[in-house]
Protein backbone atom coordinates (compact mmCIF):
# COMPACT_ATOMS: atom_id res chain seq x y z
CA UNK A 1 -17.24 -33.14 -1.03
CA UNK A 2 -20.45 -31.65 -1.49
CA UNK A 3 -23.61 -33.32 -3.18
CA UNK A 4 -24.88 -31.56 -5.84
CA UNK A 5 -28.25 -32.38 -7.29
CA UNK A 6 -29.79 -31.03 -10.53
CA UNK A 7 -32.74 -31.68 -12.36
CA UNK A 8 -34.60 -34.36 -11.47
CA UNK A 9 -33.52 -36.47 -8.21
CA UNK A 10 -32.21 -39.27 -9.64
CA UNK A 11 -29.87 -36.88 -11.72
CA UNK A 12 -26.89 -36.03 -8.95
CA UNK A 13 -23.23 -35.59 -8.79
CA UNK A 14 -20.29 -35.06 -6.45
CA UNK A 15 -17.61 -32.11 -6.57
CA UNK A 16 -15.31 -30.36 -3.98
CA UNK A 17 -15.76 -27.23 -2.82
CA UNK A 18 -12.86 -25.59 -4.57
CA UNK A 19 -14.71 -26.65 -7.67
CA UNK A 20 -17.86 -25.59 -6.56
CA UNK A 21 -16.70 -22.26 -6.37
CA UNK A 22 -14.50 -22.08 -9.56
CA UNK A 23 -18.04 -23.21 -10.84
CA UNK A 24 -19.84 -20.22 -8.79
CA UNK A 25 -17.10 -17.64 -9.97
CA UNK A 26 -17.17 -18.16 -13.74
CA UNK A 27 -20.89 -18.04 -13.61
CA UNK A 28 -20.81 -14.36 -11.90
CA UNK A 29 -20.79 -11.52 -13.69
CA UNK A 30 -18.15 -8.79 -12.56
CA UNK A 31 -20.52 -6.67 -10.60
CA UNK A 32 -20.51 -5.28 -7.59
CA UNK A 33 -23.04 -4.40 -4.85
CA UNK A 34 -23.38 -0.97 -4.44
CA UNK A 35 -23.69 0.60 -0.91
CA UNK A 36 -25.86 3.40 -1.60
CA UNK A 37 -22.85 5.79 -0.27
CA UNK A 38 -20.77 7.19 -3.31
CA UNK A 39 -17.28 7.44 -0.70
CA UNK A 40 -17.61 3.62 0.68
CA UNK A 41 -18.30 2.33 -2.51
CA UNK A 42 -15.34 4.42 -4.37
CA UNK A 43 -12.88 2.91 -1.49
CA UNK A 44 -13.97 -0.72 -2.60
CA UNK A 45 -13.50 0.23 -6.61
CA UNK A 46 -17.19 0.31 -6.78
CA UNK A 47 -18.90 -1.35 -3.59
CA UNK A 48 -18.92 -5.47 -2.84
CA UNK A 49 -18.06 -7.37 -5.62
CA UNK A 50 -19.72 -10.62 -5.96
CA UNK A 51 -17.89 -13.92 -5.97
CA UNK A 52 -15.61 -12.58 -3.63
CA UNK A 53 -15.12 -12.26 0.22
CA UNK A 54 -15.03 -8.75 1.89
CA UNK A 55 -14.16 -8.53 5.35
CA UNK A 56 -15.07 -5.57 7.42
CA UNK A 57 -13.15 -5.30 10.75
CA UNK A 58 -13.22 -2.73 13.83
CA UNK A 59 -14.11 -2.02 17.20
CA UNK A 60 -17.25 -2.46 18.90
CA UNK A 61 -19.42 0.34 17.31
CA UNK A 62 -18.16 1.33 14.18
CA UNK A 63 -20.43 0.33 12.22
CA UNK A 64 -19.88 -3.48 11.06
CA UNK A 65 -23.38 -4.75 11.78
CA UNK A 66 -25.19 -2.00 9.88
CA UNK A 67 -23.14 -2.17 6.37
CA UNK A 68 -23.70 -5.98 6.51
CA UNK A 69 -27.34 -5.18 7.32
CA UNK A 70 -27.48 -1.96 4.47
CA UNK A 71 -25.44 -4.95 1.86
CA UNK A 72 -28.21 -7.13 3.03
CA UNK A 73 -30.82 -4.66 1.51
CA UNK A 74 -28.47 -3.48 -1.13
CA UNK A 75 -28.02 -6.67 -3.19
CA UNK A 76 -31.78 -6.77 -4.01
CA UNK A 77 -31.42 -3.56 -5.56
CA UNK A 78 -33.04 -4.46 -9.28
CA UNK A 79 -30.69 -4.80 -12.59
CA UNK A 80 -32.84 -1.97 -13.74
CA UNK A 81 -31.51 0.53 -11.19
CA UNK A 82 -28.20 -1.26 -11.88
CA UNK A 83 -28.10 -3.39 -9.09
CA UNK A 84 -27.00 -6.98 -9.10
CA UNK A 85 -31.33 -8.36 -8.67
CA UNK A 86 -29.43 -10.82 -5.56
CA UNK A 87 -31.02 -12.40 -2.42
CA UNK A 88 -29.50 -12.35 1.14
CA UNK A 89 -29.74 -14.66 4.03
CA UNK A 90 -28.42 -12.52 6.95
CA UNK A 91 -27.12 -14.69 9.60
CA UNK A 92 -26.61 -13.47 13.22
CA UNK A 93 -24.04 -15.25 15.18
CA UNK A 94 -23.64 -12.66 17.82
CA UNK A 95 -27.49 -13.12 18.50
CA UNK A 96 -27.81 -9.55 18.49
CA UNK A 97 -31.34 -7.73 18.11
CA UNK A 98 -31.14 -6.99 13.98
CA UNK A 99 -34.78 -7.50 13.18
CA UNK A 100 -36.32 -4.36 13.75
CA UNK A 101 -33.21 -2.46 12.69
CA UNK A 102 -33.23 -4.36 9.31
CA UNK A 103 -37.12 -3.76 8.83
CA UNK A 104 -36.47 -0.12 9.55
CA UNK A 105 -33.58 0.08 6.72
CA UNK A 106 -35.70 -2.49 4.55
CA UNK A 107 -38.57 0.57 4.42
CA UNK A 108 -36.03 2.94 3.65
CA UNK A 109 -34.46 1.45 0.90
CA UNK A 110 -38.06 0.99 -0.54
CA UNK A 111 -38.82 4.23 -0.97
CA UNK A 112 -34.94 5.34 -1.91
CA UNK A 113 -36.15 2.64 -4.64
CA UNK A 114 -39.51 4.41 -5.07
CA UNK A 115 -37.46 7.95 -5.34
CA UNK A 116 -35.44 6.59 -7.95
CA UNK A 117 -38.11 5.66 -10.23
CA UNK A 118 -40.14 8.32 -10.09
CA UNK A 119 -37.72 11.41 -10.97
């Protein structure tokens, strides 16, 4: 079971997972997080959809690590631009050296944001 509290801390309940994410899912809307590549997102019916799991599988460099990394950037992408507005937490269990690769990729998608807005 997980504890959930809400509101104040006196105010708490209990609830499985499985209804935690029933709970999750109906509160999602039906979008998806785009790529930023028209091909990858047309083979997943229009990129990552949220409230789902997608699994990306394949041999040692092809390219796993840096679509969870461009997702990672991706999901911020503002409702205005018609992204989803998410967060990430990116979490590294290989401990491989990410940081400087997802700063590099973070600056990018800035100004592919900045782009955007100003055409």
């Amino acid at each position: 079971a997980i504890l959930r509290i809400s509101g104040s801390h006196s105010s708490y309940h209990c609830m499985s997972a499985w209804d935690l994410l029933h709970q999750q899912m109906r509160t999602v809307d039906a979008h998806n997080i785009t790529t930023c590549n028209m091909e990858i997102d047309h083979l997943l019916e229009g990129g990552v959809q949220l409230g789902s799991i997608t699994e990306f599988v394949g041999l040692s460099g092809t390219g796993k690590t840096q679509i969870g990394l461009q997702l990672a950037c991706d999901v911020q992408l503002p409702s205005s631009l018609s992204g989803v507005g998410g967060q990430c937490i990116y979490i590294d269990t290989a401990n491989g050296v990410v940081g400087q690769r997802l700063y590099d990729m973070a600056k990018s998608f800035l100004r592919h944001i900045h782009d955007m807005t100003h055409r």
